[in-house]
C-alpha atoms as a PDB file:
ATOM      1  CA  UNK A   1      88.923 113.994  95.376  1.00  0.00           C
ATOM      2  CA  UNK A   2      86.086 112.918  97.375  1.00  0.00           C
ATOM      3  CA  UNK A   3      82.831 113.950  98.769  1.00  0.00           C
ATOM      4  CA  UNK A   4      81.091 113.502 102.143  1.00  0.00           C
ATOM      5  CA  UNK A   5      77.083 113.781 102.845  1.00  0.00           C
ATOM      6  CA  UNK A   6      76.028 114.615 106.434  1.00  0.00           C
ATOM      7  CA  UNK A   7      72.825 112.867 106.803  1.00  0.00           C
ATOM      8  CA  UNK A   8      72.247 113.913 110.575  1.00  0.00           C
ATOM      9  CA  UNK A   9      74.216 114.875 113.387  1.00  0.00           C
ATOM     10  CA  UNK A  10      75.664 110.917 113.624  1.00  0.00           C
ATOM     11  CA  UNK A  11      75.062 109.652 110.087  1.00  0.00           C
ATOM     12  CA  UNK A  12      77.803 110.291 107.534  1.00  0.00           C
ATOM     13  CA  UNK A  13      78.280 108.820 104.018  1.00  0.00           C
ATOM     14  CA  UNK A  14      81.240 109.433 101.887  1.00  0.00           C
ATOM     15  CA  UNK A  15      83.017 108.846  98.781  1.00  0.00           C
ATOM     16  CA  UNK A  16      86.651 108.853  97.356  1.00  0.00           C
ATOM     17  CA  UNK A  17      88.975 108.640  94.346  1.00  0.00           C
ATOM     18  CA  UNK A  18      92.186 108.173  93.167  1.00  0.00           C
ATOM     19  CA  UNK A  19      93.792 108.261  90.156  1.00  0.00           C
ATOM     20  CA  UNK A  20      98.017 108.604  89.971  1.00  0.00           C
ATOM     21  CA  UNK A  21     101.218 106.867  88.088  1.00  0.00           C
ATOM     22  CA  UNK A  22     103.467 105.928  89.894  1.00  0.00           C
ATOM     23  CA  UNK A  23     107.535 105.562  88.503  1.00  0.00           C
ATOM     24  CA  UNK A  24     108.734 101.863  88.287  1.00  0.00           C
ATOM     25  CA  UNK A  25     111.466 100.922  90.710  1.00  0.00           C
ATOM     26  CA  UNK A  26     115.638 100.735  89.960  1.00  0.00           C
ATOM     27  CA  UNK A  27     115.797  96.972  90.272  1.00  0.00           C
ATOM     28  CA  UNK A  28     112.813  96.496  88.090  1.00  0.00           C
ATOM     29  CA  UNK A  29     114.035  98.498  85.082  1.00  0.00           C
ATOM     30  CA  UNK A  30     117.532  97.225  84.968  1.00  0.00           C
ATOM     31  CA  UNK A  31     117.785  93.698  84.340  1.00  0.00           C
ATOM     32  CA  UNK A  32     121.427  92.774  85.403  1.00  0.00           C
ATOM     33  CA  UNK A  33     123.389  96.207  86.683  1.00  0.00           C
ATOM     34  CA  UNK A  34     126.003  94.013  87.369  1.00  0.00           C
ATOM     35  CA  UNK A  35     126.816  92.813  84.462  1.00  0.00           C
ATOM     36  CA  UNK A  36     125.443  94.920  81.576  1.00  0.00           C
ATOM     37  CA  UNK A  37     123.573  97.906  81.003  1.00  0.00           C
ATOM     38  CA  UNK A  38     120.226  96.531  80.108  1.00  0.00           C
ATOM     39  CA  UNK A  39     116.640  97.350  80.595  1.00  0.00           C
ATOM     40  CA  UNK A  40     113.081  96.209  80.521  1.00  0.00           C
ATOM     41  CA  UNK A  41     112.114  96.939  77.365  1.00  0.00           C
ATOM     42  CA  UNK A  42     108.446  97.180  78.563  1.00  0.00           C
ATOM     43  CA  UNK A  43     109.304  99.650  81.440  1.00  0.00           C
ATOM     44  CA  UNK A  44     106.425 101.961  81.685  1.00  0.00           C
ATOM     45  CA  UNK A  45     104.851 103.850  84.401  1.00  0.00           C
ATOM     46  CA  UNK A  46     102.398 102.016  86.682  1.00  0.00           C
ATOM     47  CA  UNK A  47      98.692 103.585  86.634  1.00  0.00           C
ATOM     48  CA  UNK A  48      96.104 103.383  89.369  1.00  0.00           C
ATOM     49  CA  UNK A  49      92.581 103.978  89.853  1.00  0.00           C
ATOM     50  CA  UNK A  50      91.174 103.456  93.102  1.00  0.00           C
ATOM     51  CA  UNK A  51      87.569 104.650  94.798  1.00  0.00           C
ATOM     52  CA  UNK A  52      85.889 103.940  97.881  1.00  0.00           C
ATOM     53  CA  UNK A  53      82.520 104.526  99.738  1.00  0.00           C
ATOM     54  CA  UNK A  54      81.486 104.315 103.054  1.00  0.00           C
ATOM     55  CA  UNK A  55      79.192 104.952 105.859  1.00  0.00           C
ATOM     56  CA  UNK A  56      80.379 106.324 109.346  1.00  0.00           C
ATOM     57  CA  UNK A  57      77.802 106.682 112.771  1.00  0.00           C
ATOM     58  CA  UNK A  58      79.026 108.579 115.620  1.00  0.00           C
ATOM     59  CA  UNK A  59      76.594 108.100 118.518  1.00  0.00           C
ATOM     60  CA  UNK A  60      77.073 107.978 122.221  1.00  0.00           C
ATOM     61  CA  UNK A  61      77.589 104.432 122.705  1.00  0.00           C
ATOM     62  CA  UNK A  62      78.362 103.281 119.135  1.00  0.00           C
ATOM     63  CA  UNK A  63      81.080 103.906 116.315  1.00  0.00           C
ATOM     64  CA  UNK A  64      80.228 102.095 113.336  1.00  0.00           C
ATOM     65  CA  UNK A  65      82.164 102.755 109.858  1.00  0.00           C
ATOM     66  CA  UNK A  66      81.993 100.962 107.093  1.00  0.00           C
ATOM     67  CA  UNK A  67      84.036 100.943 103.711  1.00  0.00           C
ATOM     68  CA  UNK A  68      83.937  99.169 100.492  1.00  0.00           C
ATOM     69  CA  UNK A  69      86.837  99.962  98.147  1.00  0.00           C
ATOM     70  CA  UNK A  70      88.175  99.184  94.402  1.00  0.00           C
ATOM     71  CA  UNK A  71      91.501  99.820  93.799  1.00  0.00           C
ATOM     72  CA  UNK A  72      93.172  99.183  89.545  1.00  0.00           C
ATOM     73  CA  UNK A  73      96.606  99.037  89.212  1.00  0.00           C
ATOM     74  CA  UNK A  74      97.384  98.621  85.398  1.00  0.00           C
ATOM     75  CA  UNK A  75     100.993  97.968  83.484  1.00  0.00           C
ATOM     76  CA  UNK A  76     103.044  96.979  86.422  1.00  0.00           C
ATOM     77  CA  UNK A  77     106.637  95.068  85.993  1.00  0.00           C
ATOM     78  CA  UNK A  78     109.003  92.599  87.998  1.00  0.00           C
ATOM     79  CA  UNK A  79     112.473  91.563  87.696  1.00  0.00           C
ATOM     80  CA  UNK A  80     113.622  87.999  88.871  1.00  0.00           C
ATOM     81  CA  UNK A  81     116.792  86.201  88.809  1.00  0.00           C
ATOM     82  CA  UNK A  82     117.140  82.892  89.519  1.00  0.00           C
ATOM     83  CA  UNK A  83     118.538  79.447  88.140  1.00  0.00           C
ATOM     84  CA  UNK A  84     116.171  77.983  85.054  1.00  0.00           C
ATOM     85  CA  UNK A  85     116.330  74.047  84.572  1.00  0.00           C
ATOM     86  CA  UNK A  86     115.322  73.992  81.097  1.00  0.00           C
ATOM     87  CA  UNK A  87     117.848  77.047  79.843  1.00  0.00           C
ATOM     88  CA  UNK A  88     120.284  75.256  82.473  1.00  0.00           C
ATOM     89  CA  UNK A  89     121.751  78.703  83.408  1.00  0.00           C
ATOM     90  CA  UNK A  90     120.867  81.993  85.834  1.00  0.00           C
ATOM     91  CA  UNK A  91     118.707  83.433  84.317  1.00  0.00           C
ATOM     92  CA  UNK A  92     116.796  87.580  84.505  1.00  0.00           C
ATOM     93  CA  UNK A  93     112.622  86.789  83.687  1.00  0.00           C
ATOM     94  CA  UNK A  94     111.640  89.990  83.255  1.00  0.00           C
ATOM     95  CA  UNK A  95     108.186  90.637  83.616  1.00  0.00           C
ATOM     96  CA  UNK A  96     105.693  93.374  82.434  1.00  0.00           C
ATOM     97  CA  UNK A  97     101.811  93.842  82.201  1.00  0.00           C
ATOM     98  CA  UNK A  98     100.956  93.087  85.627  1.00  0.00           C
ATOM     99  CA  UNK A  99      97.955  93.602  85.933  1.00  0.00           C
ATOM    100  CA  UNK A 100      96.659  93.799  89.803  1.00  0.00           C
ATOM    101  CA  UNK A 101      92.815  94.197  91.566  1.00  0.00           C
ATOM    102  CA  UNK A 102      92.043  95.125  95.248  1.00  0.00           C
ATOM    103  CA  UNK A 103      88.362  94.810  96.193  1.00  0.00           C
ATOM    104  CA  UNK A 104      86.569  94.661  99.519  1.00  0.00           C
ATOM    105  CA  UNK A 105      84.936  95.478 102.276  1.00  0.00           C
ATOM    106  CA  UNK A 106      86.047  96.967 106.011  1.00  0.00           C
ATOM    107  CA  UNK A 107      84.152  97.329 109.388  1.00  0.00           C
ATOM    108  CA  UNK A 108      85.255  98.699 112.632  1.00  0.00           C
ATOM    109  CA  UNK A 109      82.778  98.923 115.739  1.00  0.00           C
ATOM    110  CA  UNK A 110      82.822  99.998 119.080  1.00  0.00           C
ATOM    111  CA  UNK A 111      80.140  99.800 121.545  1.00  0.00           C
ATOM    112  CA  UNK A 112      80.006 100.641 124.987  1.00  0.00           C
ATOM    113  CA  UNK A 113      78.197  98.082 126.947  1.00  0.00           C
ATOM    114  CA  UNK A 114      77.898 100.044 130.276  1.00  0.00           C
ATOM    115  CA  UNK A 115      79.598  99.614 133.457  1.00  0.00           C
ATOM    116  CA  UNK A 116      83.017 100.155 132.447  1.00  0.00           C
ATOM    117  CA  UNK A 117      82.893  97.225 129.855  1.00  0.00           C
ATOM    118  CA  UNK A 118      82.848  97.934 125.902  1.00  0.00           C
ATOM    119  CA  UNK A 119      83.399  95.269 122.814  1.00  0.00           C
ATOM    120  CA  UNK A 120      84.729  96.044 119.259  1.00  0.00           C
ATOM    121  CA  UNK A 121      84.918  94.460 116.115  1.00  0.00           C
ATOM    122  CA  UNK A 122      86.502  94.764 113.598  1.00  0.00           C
ATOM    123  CA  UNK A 123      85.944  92.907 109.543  1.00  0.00           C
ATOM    124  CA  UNK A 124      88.420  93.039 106.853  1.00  0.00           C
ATOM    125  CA  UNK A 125      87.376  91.005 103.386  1.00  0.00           C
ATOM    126  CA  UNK A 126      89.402  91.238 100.519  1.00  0.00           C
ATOM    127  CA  UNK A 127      89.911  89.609  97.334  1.00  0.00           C
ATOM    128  CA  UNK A 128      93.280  90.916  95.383  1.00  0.00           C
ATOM    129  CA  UNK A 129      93.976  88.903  91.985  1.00  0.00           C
ATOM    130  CA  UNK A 130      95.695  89.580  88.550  1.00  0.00           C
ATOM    131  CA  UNK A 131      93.301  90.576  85.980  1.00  0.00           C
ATOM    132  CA  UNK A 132      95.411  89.753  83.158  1.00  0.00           C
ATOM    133  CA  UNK A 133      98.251  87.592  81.663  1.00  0.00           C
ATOM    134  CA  UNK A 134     101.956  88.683  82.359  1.00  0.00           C
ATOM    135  CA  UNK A 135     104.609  88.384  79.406  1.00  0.00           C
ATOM    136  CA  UNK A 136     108.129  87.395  80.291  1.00  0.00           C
ATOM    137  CA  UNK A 137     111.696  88.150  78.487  1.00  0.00           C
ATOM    138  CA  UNK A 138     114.023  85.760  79.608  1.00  0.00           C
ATOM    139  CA  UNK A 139     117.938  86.802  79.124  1.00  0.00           C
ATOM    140  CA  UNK A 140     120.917  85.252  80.118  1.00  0.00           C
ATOM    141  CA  UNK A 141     121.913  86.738  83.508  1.00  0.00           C
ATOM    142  CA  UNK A 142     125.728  87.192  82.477  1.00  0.00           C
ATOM    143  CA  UNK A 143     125.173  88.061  78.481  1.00  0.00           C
ATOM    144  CA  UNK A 144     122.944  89.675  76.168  1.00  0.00           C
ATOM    145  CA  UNK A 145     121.636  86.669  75.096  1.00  0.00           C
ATOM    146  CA  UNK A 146     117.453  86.688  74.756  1.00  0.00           C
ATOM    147  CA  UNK A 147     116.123  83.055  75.654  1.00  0.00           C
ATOM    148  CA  UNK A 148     112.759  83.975  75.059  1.00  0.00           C
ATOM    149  CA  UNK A 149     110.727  86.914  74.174  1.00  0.00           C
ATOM    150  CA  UNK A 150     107.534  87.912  75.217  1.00  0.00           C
ATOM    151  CA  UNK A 151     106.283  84.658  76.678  1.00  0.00           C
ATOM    152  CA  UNK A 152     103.015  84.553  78.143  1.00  0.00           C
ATOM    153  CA  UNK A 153     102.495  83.801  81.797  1.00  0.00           C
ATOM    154  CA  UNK A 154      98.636  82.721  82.327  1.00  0.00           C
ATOM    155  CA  UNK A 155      98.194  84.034  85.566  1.00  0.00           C
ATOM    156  CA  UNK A 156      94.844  85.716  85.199  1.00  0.00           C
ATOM    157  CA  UNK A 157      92.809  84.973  88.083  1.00  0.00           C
ATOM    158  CA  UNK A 158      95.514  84.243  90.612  1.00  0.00           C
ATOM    159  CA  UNK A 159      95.662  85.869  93.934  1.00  0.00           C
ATOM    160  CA  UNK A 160      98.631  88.380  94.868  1.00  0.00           C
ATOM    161  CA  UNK A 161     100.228  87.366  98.246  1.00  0.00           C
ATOM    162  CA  UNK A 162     101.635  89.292 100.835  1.00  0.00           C
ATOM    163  CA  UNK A 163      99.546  88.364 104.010  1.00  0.00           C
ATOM    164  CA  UNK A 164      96.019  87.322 104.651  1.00  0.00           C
ATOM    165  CA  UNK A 165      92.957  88.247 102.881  1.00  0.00           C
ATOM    166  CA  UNK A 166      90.551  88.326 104.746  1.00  0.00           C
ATOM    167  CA  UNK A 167      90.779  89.281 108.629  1.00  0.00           C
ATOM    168  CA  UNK A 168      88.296  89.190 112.038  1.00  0.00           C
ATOM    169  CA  UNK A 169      89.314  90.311 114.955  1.00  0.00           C
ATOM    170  CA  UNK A 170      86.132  90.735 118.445  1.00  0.00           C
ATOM    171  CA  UNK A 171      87.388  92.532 121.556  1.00  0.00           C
ATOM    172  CA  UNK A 172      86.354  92.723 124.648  1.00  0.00           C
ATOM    173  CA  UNK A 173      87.474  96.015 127.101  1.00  0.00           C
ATOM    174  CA  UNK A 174      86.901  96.571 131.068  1.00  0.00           C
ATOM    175  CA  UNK A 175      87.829  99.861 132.120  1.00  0.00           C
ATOM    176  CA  UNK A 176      87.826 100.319 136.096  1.00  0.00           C
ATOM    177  CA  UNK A 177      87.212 103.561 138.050  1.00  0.00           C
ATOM    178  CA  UNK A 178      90.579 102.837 139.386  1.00  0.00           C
ATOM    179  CA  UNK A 179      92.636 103.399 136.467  1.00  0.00           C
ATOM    180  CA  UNK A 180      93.401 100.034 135.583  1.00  0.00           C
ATOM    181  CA  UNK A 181      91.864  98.133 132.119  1.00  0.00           C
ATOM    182  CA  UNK A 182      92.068  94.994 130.427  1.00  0.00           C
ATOM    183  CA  UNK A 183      91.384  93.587 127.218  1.00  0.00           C
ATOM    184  CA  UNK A 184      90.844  90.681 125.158  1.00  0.00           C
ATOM    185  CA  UNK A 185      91.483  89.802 121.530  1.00  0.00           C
ATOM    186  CA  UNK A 186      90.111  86.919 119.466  1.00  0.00           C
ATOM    187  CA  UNK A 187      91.537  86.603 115.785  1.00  0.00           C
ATOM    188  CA  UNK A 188      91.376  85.003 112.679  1.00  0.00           C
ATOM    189  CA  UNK A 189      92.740  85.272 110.035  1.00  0.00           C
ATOM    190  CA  UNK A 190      92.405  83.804 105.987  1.00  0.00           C
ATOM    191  CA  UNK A 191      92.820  83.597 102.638  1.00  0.00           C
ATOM    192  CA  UNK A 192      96.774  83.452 103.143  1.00  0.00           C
ATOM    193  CA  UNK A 193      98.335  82.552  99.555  1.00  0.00           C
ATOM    194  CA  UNK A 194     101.702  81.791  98.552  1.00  0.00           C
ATOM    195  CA  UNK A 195     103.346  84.045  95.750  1.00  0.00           C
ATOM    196  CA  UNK A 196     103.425  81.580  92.750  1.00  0.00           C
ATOM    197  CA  UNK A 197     106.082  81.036  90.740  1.00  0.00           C
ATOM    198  CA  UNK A 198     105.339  82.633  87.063  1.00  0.00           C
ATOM    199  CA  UNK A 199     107.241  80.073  84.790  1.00  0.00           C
ATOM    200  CA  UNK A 200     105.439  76.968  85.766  1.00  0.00           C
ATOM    201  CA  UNK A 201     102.283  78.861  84.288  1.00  0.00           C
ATOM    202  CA  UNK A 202     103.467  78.762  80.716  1.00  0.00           C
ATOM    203  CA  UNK A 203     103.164  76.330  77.926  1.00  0.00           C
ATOM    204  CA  UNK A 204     106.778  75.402  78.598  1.00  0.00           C
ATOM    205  CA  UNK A 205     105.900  74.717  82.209  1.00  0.00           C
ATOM    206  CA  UNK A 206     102.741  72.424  81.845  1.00  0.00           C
ATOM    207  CA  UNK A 207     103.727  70.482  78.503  1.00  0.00           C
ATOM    208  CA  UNK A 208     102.783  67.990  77.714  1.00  0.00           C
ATOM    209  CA  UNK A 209     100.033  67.252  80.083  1.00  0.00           C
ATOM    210  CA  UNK A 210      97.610  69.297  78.366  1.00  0.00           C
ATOM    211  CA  UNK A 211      94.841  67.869  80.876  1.00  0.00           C
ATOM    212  CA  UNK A 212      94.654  66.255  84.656  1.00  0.00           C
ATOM    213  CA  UNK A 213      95.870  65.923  87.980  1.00  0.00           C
ATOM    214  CA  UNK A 214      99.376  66.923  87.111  1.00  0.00           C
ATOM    215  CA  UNK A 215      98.560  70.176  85.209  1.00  0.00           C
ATOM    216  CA  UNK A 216      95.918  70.730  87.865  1.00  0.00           C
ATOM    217  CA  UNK A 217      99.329  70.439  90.786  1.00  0.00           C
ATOM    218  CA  UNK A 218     101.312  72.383  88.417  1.00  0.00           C
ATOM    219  CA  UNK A 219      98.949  75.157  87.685  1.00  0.00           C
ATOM    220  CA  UNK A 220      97.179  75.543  91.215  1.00  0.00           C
ATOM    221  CA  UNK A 221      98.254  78.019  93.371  1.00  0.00           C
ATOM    222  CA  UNK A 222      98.743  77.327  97.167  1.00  0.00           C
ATOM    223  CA  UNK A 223      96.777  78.589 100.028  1.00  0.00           C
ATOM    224  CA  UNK A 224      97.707  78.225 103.717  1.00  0.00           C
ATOM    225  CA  UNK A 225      94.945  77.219 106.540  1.00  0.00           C
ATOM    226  CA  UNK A 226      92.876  79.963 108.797  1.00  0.00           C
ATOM    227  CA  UNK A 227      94.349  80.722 111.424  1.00  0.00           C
ATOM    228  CA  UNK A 228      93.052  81.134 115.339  1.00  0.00           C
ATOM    229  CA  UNK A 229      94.267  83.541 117.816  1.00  0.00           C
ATOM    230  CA  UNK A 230      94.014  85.023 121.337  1.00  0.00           C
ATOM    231  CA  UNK A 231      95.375  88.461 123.009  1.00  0.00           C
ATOM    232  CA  UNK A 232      95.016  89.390 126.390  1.00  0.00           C
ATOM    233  CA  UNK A 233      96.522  92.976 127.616  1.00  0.00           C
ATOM    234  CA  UNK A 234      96.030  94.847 131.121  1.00  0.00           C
ATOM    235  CA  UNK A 235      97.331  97.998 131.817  1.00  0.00           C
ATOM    236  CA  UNK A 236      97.185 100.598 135.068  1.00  0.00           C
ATOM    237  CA  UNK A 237      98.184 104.264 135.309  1.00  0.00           C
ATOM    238  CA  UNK A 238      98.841 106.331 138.402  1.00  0.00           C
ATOM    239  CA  UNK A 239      98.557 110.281 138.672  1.00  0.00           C
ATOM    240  CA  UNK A 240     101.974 110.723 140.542  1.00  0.00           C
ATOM    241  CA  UNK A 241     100.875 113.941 141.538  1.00  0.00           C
ATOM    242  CA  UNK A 242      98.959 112.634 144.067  1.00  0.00           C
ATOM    243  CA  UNK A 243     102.003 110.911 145.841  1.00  0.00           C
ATOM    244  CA  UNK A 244     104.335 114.105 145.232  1.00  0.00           C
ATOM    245  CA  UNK A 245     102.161 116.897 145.409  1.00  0.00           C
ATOM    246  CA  UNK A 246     105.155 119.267 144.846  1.00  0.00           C
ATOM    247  CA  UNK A 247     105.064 118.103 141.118  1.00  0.00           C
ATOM    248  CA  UNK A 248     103.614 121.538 139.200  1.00  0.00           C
ATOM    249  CA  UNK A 249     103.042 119.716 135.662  1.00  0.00           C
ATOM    250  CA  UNK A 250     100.434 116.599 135.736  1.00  0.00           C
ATOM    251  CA  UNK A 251     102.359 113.829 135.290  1.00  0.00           C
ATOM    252  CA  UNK A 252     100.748 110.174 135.103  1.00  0.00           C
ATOM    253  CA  UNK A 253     102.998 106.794 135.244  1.00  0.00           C
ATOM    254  CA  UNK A 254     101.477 104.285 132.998  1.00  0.00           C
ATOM    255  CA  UNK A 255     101.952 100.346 132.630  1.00  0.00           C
ATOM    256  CA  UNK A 256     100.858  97.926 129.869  1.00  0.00           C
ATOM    257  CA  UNK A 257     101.186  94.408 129.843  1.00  0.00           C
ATOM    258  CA  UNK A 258     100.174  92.519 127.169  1.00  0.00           C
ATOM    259  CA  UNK A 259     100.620  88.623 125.759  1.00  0.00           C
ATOM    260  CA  UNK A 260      99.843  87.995 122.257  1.00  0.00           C
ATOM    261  CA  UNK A 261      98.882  84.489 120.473  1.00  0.00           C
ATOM    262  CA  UNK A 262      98.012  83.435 124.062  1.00  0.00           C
ATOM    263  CA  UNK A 263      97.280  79.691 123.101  1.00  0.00           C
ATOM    264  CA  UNK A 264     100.521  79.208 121.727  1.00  0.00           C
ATOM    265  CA  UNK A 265      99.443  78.986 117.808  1.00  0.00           C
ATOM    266  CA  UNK A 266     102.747  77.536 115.884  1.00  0.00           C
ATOM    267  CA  UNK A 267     101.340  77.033 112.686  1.00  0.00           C
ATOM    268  CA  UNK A 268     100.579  80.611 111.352  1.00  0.00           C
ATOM    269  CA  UNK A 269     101.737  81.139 108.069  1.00  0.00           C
ATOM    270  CA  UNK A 270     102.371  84.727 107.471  1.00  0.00           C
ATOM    271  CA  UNK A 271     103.339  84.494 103.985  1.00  0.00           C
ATOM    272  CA  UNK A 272     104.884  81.876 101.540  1.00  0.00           C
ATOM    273  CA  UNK A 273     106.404  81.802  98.004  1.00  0.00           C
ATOM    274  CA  UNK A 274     106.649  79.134  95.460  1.00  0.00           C
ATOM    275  CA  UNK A 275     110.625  78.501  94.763  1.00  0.00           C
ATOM    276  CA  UNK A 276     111.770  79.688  91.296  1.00  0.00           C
ATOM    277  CA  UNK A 277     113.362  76.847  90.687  1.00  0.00           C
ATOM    278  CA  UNK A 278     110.991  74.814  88.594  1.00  0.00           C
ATOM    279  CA  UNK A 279     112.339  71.019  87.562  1.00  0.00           C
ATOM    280  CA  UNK A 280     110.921  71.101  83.872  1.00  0.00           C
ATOM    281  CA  UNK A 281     111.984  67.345  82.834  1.00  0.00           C
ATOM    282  CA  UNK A 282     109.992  65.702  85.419  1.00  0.00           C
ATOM    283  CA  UNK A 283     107.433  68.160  86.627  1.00  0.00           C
ATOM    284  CA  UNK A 284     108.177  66.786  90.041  1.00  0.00           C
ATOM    285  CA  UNK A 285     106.792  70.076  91.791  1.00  0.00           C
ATOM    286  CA  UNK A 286     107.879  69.138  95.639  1.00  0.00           C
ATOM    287  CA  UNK A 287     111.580  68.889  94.378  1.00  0.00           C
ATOM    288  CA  UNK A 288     112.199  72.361  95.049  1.00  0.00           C
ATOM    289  CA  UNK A 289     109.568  72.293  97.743  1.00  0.00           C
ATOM    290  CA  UNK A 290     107.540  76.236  98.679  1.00  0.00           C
ATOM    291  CA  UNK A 291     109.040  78.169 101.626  1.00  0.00           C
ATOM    292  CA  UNK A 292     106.694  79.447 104.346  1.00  0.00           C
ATOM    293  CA  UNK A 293     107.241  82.512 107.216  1.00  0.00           C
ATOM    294  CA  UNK A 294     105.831  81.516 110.335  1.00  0.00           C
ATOM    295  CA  UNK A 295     104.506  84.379 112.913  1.00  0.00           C
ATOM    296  CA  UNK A 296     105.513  84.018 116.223  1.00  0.00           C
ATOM    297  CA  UNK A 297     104.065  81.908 119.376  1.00  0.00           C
ATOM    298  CA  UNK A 298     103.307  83.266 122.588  1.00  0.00           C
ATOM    299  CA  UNK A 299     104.873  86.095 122.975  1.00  0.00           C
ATOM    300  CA  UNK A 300     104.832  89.132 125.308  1.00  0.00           C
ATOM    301  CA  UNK A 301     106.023  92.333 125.875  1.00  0.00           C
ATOM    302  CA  UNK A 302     105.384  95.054 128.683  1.00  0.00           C
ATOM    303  CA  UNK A 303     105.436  99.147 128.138  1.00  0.00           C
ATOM    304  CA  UNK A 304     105.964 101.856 130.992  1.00  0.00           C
ATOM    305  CA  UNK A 305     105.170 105.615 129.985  1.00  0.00           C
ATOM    306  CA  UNK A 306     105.750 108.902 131.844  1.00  0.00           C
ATOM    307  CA  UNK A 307     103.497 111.316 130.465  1.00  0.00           C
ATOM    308  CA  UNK A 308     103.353 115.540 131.416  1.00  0.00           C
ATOM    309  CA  UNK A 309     100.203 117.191 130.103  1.00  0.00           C
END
């Protein structure tokens, strides 16, 4: 449902919600298809609340819109397999309650500067974390067996990953009377964090430093650096009805060239994850070290389009 006021001809403020369940997945529910028919016990449907505001201006030389938005998403489960030191066997950590928050904050301009030249903007500022504590069976992955039942993972607080936070991007356009443009990007982007690894944040996984620098490695989550970048793109179209006049549809030829991360930027993370492999006798956390995606260099790419109106 939502709602929008139209304050004048340009000004617009609106408002929306949300509110839906949405069906856990196959691979969530059942534990270990291949070898035995069992399920999460604590397979429920997910529920989500979500609402947003904004403000939107349409004038003749600027776009503005704002949005803030909230988004709840309650009872939420996970399935993981993967070798466990301490139970020295594969094992299925099954996890429910998962709790999730989006908030934030987006902004998109456009303004025309005159003379064929226009800048943008755009803002994206987001904070996503788990609101409450996970619990965990753990089963043998090839028997019935129940290692543990409902532990508790303490990851309230903790930041979901799946790509960066918080994002800027300022453009600059040129359009010529000739039909030609070009453009140019400047990016950043942070708040990148890596996917953390749920059974290092039990008792099991910090005992028995109940205090200091190695619960503090242990428990803290990782983060990646900001991140710069640069995108240039020029493009040129041609009305080929001008050159074959015989032509009875308009039809335009049109080029783009582009070349993103101009600078050559190697050390993007795009995403990371804390291995699943924990070594619980030691608590020597680089042994099975974090593994990290890396987004491309310079790269380019060029686009031709024949278009009939």
């Amino acid at each position: 449902a939502g709602a929008t006021y139209k304050i004048n001809g340009r000004n617009y403020v609106f408002v929306n919600a949300a509110t839906e369940t949405r069906a856990p997945l196959f691979e969530d529910v059942f534990i270990s298809p291949r070898t035995r028919n069992l399920t999460n016990p604590n397979a429920t449907n997910e529920k989500i609340m979500a609402f947003e505001a904004g403000y939107l201006l349409r004038a003749p030389k600027t776009k503005i819109r704002a949005t803030a938005y909230y988004t709840q998403m309650n009872d939420g489960i996970n399935n993981l397999t993967f070798y466990h030191e301490d139970y020295r066997t594969l094992v299925n950590y099954s996890l429910s309650n998962m709790d999730r928050r989006h908030v934030g904050l987006e902004i998109g301009a456009d303004h025309n500067l005159g003379k064929g030249y226009s800048a943008s903007t755009a803002i994206a500022i987001g904070q996503y974390y788990y609101t409450d504590r996970m619990n965990a069976i753990v089963t043998a992955d090839n028997s019935s067996a129940v290692l543990a039942n409902n532990e508790t993972i303490y990851s309230k607080n903790f930041y979901v990953a799946g790509g960066p936070q918080s994002a800027y991007t300022l453009g600059l356009r040129y359009r010529a009377k000739k039909f030609w443009n070009a453009y140019l990007n400047l990016n950043y982007f942070d708040k990148i964090w890596y996917d953390f690894n749920p059974a290092r944040r039990t008792i099991s996984g910090v005992a028995p430093y109940s205090e200091g620098a190695i619960r503090e490695a242990i428990i803290d989550q990782l983060q990646a650096s900001g991140q710069f970048t640069m995108d240039i793109s020029f493009g040129k179209s041609w009305k080929l009805n001008n050159y074959f006049p015989a032509m009875k549809k308009q039809t335009f030829f049109l080029v783009n060239l582009g070349v993103n991360n101009v600078l050559n930027n190697t050390n993007i993370i795009t995403n990371g994850y804390e291995q699943l492999r924990f070594d619980f006798a030691e608590k020597n956390i680089n042994k099975f070290a974090p593994k990290a995606y890396y987004g491309f260099g310079t790269n380019y790419f060029i686009n031709f389009t024949l278009r009939f109106n």
